[in-house]
Protein backbone atom coordinates (compact mmCIF):
# COMPACT_ATOMS: atom_id res chain seq x y z
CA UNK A 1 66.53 45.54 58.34
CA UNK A 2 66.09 49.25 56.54
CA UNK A 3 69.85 48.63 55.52
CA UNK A 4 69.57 45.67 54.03
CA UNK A 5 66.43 46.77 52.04
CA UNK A 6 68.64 49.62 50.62
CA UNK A 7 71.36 47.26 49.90
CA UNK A 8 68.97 44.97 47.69
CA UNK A 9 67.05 47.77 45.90
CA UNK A 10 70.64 49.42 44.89
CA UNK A 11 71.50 45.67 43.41
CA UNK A 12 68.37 46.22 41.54
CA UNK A 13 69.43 49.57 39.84
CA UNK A 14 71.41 48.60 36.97
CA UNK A 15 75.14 50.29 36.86
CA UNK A 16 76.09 53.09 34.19
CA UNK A 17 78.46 52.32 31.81
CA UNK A 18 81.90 52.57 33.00
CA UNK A 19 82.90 54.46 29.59
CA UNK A 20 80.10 57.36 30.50
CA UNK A 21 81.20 60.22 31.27
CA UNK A 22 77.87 61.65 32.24
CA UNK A 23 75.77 60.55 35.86
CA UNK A 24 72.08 59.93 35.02
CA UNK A 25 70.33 63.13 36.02
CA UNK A 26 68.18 62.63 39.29
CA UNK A 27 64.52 62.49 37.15
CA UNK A 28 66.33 59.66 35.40
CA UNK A 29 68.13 58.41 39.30
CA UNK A 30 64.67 58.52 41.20
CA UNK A 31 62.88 56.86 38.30
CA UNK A 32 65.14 53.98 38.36
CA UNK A 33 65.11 53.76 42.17
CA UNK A 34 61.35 53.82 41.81
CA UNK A 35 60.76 50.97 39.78
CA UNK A 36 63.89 49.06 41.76
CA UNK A 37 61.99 49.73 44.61
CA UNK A 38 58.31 48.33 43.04
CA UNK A 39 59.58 45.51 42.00
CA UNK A 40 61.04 44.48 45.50
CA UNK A 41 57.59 45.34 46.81
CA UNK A 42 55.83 43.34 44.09
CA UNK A 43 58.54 40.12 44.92
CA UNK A 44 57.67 40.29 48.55
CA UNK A 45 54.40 40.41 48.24
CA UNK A 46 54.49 37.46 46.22
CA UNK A 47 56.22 35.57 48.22
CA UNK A 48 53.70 36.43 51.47
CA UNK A 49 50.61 34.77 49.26
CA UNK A 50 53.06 31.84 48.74
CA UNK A 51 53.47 31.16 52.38
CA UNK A 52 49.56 31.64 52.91
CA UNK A 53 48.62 29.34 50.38
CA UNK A 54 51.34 27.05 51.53
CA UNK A 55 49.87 27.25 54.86
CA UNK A 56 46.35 26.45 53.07
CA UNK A 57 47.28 23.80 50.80
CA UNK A 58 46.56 20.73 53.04
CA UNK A 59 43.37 21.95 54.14
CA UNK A 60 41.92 24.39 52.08
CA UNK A 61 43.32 23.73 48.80
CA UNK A 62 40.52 26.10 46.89
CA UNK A 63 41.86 29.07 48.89
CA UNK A 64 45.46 27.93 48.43
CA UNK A 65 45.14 27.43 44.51
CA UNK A 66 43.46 31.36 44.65
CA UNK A 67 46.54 32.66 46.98
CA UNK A 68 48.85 31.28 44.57
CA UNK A 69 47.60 32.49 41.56
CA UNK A 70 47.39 36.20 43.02
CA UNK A 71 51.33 35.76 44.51
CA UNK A 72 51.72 35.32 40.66
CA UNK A 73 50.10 38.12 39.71
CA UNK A 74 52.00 39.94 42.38
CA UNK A 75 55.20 38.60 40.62
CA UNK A 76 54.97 36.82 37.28
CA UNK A 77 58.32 35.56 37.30
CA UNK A 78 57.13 33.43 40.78
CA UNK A 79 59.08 29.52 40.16
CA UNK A 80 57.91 28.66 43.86
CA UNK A 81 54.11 30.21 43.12
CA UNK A 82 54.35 28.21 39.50
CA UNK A 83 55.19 24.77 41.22
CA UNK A 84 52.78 24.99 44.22
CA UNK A 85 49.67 25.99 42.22
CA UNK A 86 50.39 23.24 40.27
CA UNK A 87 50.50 20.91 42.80
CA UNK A 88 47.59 22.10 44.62
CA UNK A 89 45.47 21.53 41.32
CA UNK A 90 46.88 18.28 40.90
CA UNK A 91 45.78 17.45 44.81
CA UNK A 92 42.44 18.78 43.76
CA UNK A 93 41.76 17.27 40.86
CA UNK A 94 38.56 18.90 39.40
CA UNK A 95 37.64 19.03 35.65
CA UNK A 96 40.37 21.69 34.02
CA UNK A 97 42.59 21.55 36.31
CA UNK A 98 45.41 19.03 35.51
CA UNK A 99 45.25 21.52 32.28
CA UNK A 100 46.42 24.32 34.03
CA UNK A 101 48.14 22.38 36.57
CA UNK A 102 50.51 21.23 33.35
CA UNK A 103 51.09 24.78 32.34
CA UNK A 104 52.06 25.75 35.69
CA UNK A 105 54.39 23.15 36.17
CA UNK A 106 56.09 23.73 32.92
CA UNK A 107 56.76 27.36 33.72
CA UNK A 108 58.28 26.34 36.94
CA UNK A 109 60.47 23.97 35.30
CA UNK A 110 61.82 26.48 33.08
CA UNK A 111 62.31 29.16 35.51
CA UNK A 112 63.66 26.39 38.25
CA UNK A 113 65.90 24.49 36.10
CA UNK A 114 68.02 22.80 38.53
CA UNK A 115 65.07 21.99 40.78
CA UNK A 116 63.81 18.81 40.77
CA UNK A 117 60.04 19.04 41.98
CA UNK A 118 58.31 20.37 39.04
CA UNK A 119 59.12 18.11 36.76
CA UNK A 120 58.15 15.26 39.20
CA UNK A 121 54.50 16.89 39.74
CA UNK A 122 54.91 16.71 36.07
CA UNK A 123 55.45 13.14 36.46
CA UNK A 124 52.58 12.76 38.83
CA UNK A 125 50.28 14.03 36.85
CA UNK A 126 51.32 11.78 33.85
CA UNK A 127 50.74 8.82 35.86
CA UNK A 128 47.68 10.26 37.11
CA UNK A 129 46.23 10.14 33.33
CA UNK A 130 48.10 6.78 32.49
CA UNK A 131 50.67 8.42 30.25
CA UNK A 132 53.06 5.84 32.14
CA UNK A 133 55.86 6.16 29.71
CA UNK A 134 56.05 9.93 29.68
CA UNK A 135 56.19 10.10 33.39
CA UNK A 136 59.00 7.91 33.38
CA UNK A 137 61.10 10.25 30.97
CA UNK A 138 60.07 13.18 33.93
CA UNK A 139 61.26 11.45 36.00
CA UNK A 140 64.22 10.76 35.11
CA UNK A 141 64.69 14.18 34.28
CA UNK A 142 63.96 15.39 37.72
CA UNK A 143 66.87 12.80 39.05
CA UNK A 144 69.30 14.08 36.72
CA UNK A 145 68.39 17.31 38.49
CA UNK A 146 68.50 15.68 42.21
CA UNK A 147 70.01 11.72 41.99
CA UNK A 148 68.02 11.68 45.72
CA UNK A 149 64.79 13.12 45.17
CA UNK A 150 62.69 10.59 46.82
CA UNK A 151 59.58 11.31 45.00
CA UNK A 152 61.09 11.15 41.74
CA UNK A 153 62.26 7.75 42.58
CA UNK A 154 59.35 6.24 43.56
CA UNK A 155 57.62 7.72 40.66
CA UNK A 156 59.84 6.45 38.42
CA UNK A 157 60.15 2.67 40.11
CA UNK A 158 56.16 2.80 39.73
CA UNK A 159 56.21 3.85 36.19
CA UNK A 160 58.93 1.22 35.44
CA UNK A 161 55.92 -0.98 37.03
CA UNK A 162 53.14 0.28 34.71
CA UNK A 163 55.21 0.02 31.63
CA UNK A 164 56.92 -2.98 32.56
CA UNK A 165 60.26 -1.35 31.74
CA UNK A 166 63.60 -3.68 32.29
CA UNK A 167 67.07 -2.43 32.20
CA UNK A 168 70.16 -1.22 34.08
CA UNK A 169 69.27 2.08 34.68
CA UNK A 170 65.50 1.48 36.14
CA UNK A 171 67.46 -1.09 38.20
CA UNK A 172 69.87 1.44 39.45
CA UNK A 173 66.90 3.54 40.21
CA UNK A 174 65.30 0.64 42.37
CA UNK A 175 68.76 -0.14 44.06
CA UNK A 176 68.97 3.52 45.13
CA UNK A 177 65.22 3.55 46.39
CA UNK A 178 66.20 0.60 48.72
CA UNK A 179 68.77 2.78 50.71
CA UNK A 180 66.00 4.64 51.90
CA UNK A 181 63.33 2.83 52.11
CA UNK A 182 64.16 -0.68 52.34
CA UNK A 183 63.11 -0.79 56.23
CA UNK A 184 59.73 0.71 55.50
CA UNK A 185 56.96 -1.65 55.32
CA UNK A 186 55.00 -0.71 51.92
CA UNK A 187 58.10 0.36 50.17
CA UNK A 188 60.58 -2.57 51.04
CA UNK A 189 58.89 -5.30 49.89
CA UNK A 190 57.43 -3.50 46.57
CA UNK A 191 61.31 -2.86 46.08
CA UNK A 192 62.47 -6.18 46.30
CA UNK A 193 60.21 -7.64 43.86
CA UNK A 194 60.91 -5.00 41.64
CA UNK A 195 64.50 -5.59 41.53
CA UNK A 196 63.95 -9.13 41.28
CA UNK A 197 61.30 -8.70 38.22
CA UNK A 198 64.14 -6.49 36.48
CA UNK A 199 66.45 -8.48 37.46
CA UNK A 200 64.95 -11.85 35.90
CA UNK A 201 64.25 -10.04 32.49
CA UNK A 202 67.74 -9.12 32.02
CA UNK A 203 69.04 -12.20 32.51
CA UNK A 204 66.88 -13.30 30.40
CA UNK A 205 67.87 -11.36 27.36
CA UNK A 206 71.19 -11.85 27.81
């Protein structure tokens, strides 16, 4: 374990030039090593509050939403921290905090950016408001990210709903919905009338 800490705090330290001639003296060496060596601490310890809060979330979401905001101020550049605070105020709901529960979720979007479940809280929390049609465009985004992310998918089938949104790709979306959830008893026959209200419409503007 001690050697593999050494191995990641050395990928921390950034090379010299290969055209220096010089080594960096050993005030300048230890410095670097230093701060190599904080910053590992300072990721770590961020990502111990993460698991605590994740641990907390279901049942204590008050002390959750607190762990995750210090794991952030543990490590600023914290995606995982970002996106679960953001959920966790979304889950709780009180005044201010699908406010912050926005920002949070649009840092971890941009620091996850091939990750789909920020930008689906995102979409959550649209719905949540009624901003149906924005939550759809989330949505979507999220399944260009992950074609299979199951939440996006129903998110974006019930957004369809809300907006009353017709056309081949929101019938795609339904179609792939039904290959996992076709057999489930709230979700299969939503699905199926779904389809067939999409369906219907485009036959009818054709």
């Amino acid at each position: 374990m001690r050697a593999l800490q050494t191995i990641l705090l050395l990928l921390l330290i950034p090379a010299c030039a290969s055209t220096s001639s010089k080594s960096p003296d050993k005030t300048s060496a230890k410095r670097i090593f230093d701060e190599a060596r904080q910053r590992q601490a300072q990721m770590l310890e961020s990502e111990r509050l993460t698991g605590e809060g994740d641990k907390l979330v279901l049942r204590d979401p008050d002390r959750a939403i607190e762990r995750y905001r210090e794991a952030i101020r543990a490590w600023p550049r914290a995606p995982i921290a970002y996106n679960n605070l953001g959920f966790a105020l979304l889950q709780r709901g009180d005044e201010g905090d699908l406010r912050d529960a926005h920002d949070a979720l649009l840092i971890a979007s941009e620091q996850m950016p091939t990750d789909a479940r920020p930008l689906r809280n995102l979409g959550v929390l649209m719905m949540r408001i009624g901003r149906s049609s924005e939550a759809y465009e989330l949505f979507a985004e999220a399944l260009d990210r992950d074609p299979n992310d199951l939440g996006s998918l129903q998110g974006i089938i019930e957004a369809a709903h809300a907006t009353q949104r017709a056309d081949e790709q929101t019938l795609e979306y339904v179609k792939r919905a039904e290959l996992f959830l076709a057999d489930t008893p709230e979700w299969g026959p939503y699905l199926a009338r779904q389809r067939v209200r999409i369906s219907q419409e485009l036959r009818h503007d054709y």
